[in-house]
Protein backbone atom coordinates (compact mmCIF):
# COMPACT_ATOMS: atom_id res chain seq x y z
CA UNK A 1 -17.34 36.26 -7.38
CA UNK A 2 -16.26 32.94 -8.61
CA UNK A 3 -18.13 29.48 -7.65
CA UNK A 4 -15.75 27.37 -5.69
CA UNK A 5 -16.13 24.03 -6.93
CA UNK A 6 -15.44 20.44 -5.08
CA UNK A 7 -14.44 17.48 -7.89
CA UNK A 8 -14.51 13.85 -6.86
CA UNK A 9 -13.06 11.90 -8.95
CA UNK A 10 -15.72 8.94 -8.05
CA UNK A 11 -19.24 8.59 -8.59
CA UNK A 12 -20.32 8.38 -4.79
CA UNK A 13 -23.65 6.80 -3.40
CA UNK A 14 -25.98 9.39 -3.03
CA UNK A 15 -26.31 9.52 0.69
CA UNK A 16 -22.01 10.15 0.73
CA UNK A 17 -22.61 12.56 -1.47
CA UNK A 18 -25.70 14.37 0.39
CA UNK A 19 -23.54 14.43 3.06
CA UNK A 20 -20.54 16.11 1.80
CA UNK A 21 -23.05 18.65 0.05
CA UNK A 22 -24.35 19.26 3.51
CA UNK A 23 -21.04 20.03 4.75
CA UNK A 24 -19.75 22.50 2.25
CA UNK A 25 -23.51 23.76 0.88
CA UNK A 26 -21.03 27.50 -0.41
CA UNK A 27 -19.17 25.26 -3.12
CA UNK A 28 -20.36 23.57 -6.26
CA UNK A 29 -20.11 19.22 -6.70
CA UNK A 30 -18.34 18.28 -9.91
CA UNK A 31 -17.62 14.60 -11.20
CA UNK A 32 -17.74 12.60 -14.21
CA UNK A 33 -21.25 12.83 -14.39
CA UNK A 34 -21.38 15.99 -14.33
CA UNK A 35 -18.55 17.35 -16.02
CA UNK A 36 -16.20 20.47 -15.34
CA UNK A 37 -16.34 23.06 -17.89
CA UNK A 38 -13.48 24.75 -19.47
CA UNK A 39 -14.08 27.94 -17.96
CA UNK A 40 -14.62 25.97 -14.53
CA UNK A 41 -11.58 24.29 -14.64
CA UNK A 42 -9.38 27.21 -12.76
CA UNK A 43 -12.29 27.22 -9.66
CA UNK A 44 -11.42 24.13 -8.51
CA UNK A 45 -10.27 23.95 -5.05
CA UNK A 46 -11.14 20.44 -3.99
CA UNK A 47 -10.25 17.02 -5.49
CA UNK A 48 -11.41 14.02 -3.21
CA UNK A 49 -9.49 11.46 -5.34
CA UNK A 50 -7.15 11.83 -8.34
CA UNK A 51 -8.25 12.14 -11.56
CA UNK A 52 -5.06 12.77 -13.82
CA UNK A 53 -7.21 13.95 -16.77
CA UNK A 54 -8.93 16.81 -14.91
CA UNK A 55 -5.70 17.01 -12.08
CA UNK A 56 -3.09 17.69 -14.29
CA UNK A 57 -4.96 19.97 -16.11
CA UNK A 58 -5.02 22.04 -13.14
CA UNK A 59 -1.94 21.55 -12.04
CA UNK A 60 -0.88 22.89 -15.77
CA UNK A 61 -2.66 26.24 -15.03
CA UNK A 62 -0.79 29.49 -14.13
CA UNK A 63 -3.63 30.38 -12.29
CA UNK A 64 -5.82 27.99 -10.37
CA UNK A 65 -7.61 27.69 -7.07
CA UNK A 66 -6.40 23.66 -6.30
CA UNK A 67 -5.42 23.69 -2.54
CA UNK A 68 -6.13 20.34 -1.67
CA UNK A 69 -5.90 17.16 -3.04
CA UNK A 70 -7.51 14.11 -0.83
CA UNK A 71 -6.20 11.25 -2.20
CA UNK A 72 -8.32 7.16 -2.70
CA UNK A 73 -5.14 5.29 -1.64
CA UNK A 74 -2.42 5.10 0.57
CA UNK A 75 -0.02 5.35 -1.69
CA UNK A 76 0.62 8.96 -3.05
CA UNK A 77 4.03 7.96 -5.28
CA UNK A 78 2.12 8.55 -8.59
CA UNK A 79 1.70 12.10 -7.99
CA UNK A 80 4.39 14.59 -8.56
CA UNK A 81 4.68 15.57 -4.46
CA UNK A 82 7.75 18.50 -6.03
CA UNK A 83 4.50 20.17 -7.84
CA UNK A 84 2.63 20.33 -5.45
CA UNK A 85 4.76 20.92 -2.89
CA UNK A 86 6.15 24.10 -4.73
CA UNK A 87 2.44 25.04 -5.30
CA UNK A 88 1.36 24.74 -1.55
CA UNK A 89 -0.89 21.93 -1.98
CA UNK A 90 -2.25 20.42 1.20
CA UNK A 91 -2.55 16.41 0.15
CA UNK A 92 -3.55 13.92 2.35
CA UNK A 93 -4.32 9.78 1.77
CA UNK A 94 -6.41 6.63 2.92
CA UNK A 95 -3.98 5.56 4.72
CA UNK A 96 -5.15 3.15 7.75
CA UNK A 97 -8.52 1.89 5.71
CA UNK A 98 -6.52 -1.19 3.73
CA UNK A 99 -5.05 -2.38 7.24
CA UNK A 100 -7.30 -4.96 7.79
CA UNK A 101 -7.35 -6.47 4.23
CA UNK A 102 -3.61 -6.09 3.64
CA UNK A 103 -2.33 -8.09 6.58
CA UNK A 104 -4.75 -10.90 6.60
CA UNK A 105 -4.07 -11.47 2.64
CA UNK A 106 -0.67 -11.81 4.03
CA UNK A 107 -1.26 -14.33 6.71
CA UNK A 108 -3.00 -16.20 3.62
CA UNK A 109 0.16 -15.67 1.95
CA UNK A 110 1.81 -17.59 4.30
CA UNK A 111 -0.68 -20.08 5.65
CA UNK A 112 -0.53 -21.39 1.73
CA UNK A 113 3.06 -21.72 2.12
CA UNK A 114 3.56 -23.23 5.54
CA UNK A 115 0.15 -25.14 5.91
CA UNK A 116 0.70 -26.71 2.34
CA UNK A 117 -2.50 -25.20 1.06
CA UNK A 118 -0.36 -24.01 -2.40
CA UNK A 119 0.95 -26.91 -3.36
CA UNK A 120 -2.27 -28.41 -2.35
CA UNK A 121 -4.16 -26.45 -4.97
CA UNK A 122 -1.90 -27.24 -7.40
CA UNK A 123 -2.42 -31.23 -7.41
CA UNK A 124 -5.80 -30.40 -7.44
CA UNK A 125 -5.88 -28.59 -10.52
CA UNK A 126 -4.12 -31.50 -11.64
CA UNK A 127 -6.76 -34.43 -9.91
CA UNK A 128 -3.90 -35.93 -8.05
CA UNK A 129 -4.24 -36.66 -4.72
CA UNK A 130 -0.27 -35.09 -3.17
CA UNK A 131 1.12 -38.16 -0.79
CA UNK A 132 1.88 -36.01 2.61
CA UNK A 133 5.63 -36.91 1.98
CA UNK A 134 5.61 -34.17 -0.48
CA UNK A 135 3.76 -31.84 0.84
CA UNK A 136 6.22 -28.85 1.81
CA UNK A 137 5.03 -27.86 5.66
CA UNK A 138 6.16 -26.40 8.46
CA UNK A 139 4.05 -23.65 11.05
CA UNK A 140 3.83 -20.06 11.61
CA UNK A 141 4.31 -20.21 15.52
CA UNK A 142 8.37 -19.95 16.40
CA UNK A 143 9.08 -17.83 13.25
CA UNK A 144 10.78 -14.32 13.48
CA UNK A 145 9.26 -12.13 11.48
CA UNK A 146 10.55 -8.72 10.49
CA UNK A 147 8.12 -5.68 9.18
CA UNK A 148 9.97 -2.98 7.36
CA UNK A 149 7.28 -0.19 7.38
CA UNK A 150 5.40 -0.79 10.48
CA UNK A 151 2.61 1.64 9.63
CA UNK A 152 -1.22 1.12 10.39
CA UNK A 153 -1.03 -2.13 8.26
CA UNK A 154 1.63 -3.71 9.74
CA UNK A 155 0.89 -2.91 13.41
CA UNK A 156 -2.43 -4.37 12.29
CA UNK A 157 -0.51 -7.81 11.03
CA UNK A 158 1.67 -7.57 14.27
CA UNK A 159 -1.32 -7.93 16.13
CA UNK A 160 -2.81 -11.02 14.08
CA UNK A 161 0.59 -12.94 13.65
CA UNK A 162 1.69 -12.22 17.23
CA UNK A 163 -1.77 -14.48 18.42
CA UNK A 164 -0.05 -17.10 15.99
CA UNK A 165 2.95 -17.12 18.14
CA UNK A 166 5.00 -15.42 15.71
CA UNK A 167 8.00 -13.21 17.40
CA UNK A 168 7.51 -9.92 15.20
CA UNK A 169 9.98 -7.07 15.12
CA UNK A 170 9.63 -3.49 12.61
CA UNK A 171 12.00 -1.68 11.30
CA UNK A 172 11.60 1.94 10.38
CA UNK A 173 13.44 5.26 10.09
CA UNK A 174 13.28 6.39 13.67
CA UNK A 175 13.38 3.20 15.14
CA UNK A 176 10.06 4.14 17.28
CA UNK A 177 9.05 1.59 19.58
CA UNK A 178 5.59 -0.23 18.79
CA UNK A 179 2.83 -2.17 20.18
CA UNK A 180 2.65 -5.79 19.43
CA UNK A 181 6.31 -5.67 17.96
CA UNK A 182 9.05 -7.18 20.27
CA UNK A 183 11.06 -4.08 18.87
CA UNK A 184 11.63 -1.98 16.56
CA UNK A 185 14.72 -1.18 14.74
CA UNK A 186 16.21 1.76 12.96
CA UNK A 187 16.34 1.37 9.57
CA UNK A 188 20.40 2.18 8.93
CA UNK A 189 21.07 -1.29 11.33
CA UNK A 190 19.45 -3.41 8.96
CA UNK A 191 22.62 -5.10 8.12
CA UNK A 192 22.81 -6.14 12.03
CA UNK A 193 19.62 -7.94 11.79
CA UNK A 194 18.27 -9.04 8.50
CA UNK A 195 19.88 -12.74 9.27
CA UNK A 196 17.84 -13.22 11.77
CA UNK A 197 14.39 -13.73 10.62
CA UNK A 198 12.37 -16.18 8.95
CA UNK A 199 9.70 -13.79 6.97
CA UNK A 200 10.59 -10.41 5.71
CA UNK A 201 7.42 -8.42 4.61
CA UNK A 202 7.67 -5.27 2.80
CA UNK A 203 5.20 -2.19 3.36
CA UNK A 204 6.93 0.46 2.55
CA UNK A 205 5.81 2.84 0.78
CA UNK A 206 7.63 4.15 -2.86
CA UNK A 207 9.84 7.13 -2.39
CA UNK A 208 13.01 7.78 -4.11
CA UNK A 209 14.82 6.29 -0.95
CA UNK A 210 12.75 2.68 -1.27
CA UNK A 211 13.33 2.74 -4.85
CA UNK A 212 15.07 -0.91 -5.39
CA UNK A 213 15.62 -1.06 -2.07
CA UNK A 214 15.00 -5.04 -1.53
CA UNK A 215 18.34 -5.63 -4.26
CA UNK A 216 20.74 -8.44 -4.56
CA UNK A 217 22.69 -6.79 -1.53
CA UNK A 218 19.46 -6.98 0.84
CA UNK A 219 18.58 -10.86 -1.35
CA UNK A 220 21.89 -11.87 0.15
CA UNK A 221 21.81 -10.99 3.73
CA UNK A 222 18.86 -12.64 4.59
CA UNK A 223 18.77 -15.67 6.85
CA UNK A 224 19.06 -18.41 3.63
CA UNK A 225 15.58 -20.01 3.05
CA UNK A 226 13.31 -17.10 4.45
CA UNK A 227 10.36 -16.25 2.78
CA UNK A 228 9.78 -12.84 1.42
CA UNK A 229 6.36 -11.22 1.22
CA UNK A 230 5.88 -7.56 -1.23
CA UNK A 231 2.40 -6.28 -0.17
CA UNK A 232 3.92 -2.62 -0.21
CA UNK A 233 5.25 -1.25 -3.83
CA UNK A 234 6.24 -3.52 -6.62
CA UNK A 235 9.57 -0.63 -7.88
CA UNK A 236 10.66 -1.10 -4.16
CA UNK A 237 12.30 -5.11 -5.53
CA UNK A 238 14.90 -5.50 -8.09
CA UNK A 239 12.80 -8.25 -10.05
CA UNK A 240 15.86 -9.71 -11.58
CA UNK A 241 17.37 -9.76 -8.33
CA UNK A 242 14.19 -11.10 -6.54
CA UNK A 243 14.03 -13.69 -9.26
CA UNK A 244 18.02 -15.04 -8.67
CA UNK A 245 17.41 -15.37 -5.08
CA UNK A 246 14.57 -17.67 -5.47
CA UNK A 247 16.13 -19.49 -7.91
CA UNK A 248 19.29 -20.57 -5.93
CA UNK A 249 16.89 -20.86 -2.86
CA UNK A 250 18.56 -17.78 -0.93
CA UNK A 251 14.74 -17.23 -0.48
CA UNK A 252 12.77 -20.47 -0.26
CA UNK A 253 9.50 -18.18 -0.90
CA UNK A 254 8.00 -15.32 -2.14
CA UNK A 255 4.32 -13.96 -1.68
CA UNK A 256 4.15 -11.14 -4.02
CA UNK A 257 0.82 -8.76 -4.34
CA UNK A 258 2.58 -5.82 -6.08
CA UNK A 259 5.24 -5.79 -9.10
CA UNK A 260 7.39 -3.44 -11.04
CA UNK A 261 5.50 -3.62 -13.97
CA UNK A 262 1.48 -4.11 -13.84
CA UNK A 263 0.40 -6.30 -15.26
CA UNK A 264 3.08 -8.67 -14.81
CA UNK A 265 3.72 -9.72 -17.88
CA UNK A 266 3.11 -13.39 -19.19
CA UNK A 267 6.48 -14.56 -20.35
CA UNK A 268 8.01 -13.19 -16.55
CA UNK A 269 9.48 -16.35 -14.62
CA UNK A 270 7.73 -16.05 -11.20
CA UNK A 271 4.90 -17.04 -13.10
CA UNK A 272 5.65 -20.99 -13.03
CA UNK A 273 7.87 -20.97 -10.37
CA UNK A 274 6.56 -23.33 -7.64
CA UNK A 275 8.26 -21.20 -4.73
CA UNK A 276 5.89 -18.39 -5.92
CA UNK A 277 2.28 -16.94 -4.92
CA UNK A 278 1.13 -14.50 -7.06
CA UNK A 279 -2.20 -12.47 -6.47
CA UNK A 280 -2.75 -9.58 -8.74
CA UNK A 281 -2.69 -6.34 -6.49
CA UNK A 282 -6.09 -7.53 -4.75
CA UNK A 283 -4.61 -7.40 -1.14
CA UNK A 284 -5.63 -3.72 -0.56
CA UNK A 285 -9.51 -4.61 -2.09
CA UNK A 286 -11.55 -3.33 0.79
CA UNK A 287 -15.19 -4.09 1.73
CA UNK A 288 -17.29 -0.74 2.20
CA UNK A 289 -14.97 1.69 0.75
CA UNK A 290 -17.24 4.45 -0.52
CA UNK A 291 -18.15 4.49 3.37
CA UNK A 292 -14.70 4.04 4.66
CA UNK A 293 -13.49 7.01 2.42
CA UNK A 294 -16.25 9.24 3.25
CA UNK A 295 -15.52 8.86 6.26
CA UNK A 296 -12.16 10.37 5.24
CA UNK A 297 -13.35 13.17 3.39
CA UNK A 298 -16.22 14.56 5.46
CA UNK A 299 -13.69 14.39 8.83
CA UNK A 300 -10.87 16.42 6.60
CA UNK A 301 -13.31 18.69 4.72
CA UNK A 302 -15.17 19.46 8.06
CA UNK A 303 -11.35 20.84 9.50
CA UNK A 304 -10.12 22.24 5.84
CA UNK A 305 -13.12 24.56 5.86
CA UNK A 306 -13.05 25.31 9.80
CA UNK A 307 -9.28 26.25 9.81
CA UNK A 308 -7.69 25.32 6.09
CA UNK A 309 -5.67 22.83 7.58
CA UNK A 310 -6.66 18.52 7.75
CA UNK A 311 -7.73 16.29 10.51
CA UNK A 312 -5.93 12.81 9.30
CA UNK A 313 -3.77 11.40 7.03
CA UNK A 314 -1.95 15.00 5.58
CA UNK A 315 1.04 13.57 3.82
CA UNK A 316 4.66 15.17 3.98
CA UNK A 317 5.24 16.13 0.77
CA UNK A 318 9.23 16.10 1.35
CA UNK A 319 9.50 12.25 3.20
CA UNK A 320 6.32 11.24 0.37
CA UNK A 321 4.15 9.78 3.27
């Protein structure tokens, strides 16, 4: 009989470890440390978190034993979902664990743009003290803001910006109503709505569907000065387009976490332009997370081995979340 083997693609702490050991004491622990061999490649039937080196040699095989894959993030869009799909590979993400971080880096976001904190910074690299006439302000409370992907993080930034006395709509595929969101619109009325709101933040995640999706069609229906925040994937915004509509101030401001190309490169234009924040796809950085994705793993290893199926997160390989 062939050992079953468990890879993680992460050194864990050795109590997460011990405990996932404890749970599945039938199947052999494989990582970095200690390495698959050839011969042990095939007998893997467990990855908790991707490693592309050792997963697509798997994947590669005629014959393997890969029937799940748990993945570290929320976003799954650098896997090839067809594969595995066609394969009948249970996957399953993180998704709900970088709530917390994501929408408070974008209240930051926009606190430095509205409380004058950015520009602020800026005359302080330079040891000039900014006269208040030129300090670009204005406040959150009274703004409209609109969510497109109203997931776990943004119900989680509805909740924060809502005790701002921001008005907060979603917008999603189905349209399904949310709490702390005023509404929530289908996705194919966009055009009946997008002028309407003073902060668009993106959290969608990247599918073939979201691909470009924020363009210079979307850049020119929004309400004319509102402020546009990426925290979701950098391929979902035409960066030429982005760039135009800043530049003729269709958007007044953009707080961008997440770019097309990583890292963005040094000669790229948002980089002096004073209508910009950049932070370098930090806003997901999460406190804890070897507990937070333990967590994860023992509650869907626990129901894979009881009844082959998973407790949270299982993503639809078709729709890509």
């Amino acid at each position: 009989m062939s050992t079953k083997i468990i890879y993680t693609a992460i050194i864990l702490r050795p109590k997460h470890q011990e405990r996932l050991q404890a749970l599945a004491p039938t199947y052999e622990f494989r990582n970095a440390e200690n390495p698959l061999s050839e011969a042990e490649i095939p007998q893997v039937e467990i990855m908790l978190g991707w490693d592309p080196k050792v997963g697509n040699q798997i994947l590669a095989l005629e014959n393997h034993s890969l029937k799940w894959i748990q993945a570290n993030s929320a976003g799954v869009d650098y896997l090839d979902l067809a594969a595995l799909d066609k394969q009948g590979i249970l996957l399953s993400n993180m998704s709900g664990i970088h709530a917390i971080p994501i929408a408070e880096s974008v209240l930051a976001m926009l606190l430095a743009r509205y409380r004058g904190i950015q520009a602020s910074i800026r005359s302080q690299e330079k040891n000039e003290w900014l006269a208040f006439e030129h300090v670009p302000y204005d406040e959150l409370n009274g703004k409209k803001m609109l969510i497109i992907g109203p997931g776990k993080i943004g119900q989680r930034l509805a909740l924060i910006v809502q005790g701002l006395g921001v008005n907060v709509s979603g917008m999603s595929r189905s349209g399904r109503q949310l709490e702390h969101f005023d509404v929530v619109y289908r996705q194919d009325t966009l055009q009946q709505h997008l002028g309407d709101f003073d902060i668009i933040v993106n959290i969608l995640p990247l599918t073939n569907e979201t691909h470009h999706y924020y363009n210079e069609t979307f850049f020119n229906q929004v309400k004319p000065g509102a402020s546009f925040i990426n925290v979701g994937r950098g391929p979902s915004v035409d960066t030429d387009a982005l760039i135009r509509a800043l530049e003729t101030q269709q958007l007044a401001f953009a707080g961008l976490d997440v770019f097309e190309e990583e890292p963005l490169a040094a000669d790229s234009p948002l980089w002096q332009m004073e209508n910009v924040l950049i932070t370098p796809h930090i806003s997901g950085l999460v406190r804890h997370f070897q507990k937070l994705i333990s967590e994860i793993y023992s509650e869907n290893l626990k129901s894979y081995l009881a009844t082959q199926d998973l407790a949270r997160n299982q993503v639809d390989l078709t729709s890509g979340y």
